[in-house]
Protein backbone atom coordinates (compact mmCIF):
# COMPACT_ATOMS: atom_id res chain seq x y z
CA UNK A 1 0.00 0.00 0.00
CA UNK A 2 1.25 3.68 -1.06
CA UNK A 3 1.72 6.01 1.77
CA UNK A 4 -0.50 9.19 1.65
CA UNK A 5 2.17 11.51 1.27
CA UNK A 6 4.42 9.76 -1.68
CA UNK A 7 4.03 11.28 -5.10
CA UNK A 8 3.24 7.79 -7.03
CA UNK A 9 4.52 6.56 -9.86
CA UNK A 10 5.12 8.53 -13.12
CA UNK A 11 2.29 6.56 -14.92
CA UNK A 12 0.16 8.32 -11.87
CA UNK A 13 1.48 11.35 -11.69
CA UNK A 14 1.29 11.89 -15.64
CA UNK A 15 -2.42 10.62 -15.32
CA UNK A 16 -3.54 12.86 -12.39
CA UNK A 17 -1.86 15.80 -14.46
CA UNK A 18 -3.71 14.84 -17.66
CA UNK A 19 -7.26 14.86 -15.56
CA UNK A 20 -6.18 18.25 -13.88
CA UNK A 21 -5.36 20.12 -17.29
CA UNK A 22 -8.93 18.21 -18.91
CA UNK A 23 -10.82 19.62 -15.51
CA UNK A 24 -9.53 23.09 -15.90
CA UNK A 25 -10.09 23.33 -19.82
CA UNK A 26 -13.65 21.83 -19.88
CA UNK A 27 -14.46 23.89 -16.62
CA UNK A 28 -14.15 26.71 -18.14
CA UNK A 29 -15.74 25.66 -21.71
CA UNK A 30 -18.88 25.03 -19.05
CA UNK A 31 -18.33 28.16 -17.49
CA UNK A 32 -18.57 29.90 -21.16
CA UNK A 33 -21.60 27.91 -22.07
CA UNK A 34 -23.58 28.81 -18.99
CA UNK A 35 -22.81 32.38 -19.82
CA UNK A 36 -23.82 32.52 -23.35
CA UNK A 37 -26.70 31.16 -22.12
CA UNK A 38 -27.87 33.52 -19.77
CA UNK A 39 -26.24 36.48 -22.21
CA UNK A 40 -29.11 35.25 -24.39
CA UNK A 41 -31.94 34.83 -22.18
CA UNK A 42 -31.22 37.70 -19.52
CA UNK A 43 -28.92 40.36 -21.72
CA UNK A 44 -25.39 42.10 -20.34
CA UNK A 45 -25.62 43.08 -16.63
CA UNK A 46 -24.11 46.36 -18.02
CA UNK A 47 -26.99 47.17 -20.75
CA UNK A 48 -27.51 50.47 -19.86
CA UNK A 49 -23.92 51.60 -18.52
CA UNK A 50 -21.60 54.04 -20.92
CA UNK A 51 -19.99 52.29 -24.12
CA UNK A 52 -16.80 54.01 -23.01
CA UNK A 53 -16.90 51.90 -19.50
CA UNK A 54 -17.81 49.03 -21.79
CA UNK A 55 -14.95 49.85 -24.07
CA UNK A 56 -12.27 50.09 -21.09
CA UNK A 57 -13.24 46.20 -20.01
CA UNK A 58 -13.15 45.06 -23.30
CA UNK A 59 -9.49 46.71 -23.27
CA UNK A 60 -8.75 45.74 -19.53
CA UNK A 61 -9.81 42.00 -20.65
CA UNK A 62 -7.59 41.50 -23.68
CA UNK A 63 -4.39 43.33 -21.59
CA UNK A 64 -5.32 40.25 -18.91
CA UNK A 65 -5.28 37.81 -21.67
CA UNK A 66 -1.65 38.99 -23.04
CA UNK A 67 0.26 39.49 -20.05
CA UNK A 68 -1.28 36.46 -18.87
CA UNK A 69 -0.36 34.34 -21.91
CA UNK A 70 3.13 35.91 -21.54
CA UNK A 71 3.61 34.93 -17.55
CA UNK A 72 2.25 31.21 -18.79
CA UNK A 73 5.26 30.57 -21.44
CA UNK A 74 7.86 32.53 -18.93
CA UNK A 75 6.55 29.86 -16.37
CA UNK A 76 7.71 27.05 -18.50
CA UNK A 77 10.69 28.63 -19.93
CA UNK A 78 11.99 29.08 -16.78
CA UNK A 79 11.03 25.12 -15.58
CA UNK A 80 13.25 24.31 -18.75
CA UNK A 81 15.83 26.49 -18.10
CA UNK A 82 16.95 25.13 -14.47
CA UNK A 83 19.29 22.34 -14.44
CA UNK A 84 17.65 19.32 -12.50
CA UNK A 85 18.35 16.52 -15.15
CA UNK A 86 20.16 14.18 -12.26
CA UNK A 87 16.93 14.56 -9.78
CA UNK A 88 14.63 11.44 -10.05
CA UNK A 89 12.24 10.99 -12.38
CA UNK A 90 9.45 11.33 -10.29
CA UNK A 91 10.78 14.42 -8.60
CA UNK A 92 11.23 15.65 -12.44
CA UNK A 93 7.68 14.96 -13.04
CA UNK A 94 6.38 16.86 -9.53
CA UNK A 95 7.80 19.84 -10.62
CA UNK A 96 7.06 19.27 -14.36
CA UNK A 97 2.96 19.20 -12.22
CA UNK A 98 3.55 22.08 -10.46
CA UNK A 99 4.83 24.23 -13.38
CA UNK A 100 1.85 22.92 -15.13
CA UNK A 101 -0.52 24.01 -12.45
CA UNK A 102 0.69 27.80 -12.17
CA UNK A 103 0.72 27.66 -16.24
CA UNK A 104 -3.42 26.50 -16.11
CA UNK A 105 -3.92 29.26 -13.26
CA UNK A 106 -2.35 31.93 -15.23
CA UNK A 107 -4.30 30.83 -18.87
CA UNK A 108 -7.29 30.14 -16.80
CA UNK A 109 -7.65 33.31 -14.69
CA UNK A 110 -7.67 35.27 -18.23
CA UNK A 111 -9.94 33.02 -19.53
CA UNK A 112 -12.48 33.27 -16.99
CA UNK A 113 -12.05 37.13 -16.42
CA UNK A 114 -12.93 37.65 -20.08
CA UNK A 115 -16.27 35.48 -20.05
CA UNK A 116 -16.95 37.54 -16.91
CA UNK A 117 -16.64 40.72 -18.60
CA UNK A 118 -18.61 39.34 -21.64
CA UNK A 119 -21.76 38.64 -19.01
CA UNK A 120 -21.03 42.32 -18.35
CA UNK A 121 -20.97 43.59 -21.34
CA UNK A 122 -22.60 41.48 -23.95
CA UNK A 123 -19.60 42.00 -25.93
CA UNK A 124 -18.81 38.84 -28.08
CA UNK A 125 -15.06 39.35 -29.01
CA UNK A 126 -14.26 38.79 -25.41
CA UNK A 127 -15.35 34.96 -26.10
CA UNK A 128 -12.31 35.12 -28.63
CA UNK A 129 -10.11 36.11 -25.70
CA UNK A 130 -11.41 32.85 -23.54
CA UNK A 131 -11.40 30.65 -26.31
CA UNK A 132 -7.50 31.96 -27.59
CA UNK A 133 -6.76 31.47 -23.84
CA UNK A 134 -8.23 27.82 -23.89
CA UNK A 135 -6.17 26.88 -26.82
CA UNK A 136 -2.81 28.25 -24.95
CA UNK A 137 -4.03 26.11 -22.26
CA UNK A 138 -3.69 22.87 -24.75
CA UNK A 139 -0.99 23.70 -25.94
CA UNK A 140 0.71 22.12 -22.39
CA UNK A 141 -1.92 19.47 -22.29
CA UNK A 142 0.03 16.77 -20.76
CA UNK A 143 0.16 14.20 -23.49
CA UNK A 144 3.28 11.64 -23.01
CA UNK A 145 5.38 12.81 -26.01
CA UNK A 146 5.05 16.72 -25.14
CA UNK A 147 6.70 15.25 -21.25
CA UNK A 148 9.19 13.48 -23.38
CA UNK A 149 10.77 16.20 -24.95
CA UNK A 150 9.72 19.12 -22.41
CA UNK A 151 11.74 17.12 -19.67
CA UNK A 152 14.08 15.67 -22.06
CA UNK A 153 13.87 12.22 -20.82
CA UNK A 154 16.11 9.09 -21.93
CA UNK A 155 14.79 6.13 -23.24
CA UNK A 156 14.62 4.07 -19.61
CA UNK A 157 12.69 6.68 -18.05
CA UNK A 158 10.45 7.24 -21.22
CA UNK A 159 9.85 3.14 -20.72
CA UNK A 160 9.20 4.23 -16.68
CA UNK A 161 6.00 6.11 -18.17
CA UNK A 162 4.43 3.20 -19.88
């Protein structure tokens, strides 16, 4: 039996990232849905405010999205960038999860701040904010060949994964 604490194998560890990443990605396709939903039955909360106030979210929204997109790829960038090749494999793929965590938070928090301000607003381009967010967010979907090469792994720990 595994103790509580241990991080698992890497077959685990690459599966419980894989559900994670699917979690956050479809949570917030839900999340989108719900809201062009009630967009269409109830209208923007902000129907009757200024277009200029309207105008400074929409701007406000797609600033969130870039910078946020930018701190994402920094995040891994950096993960790449420090030396850990002789730590273990599963220590490699722990921090491999918890790069991949802050990446999702940082693509997600966009994401979800622009379908916020498009139940504000009623403006529709903000959707293309969440959704260009969504697809920076698969981009890192764990999939065994992008952990491969991301962690640059040799051919008895890429066997280790199977």
């Amino acid at each position: 039996m595994q103790e509580q604490g241990s991080p698992g194998t890497p077959k685990e560890i690459m599966r419980s990232m894989m559900v994670f990443s699917l979690t956050i990605i479809l949570g917030t396709v839900v999340f989108a849905g719900v809201m062009v939903m009630v967009h269409f039955t109830s209208g923007p909360v902000m129907d009757g405010q200024e277009p200029f106030f309207k105008e400074i979210i929409s701007y406000v929204a797609a600033g969130i999205g870039f910078f946020s997109c930018m701190a994402a790829i920094r995040i891994f960038k950096k993960m790449k960038s420090s030396g850990y090749s002789q730590v273990a494999l599963t220590g490699r793929l722990t921090r491999y999860r918890s790069t991949l965590i802050a990446y999702l938070a940082a693509c997600e928090g966009a994401a979800l701040f622009a379908i916020i301000a498009f139940f504000m607003t009623g403006i529709f381009w903000l959707l293309i904010i969440a959704a260009l967010m969504l697809g920076v967010m698969m981009l890192k979907l764990p999939l065994r060949k992008k952990i491969i090469a991301d962690l640059e792994l040799d051919w008895k720990e890429q066997q280790e994964l199977e």
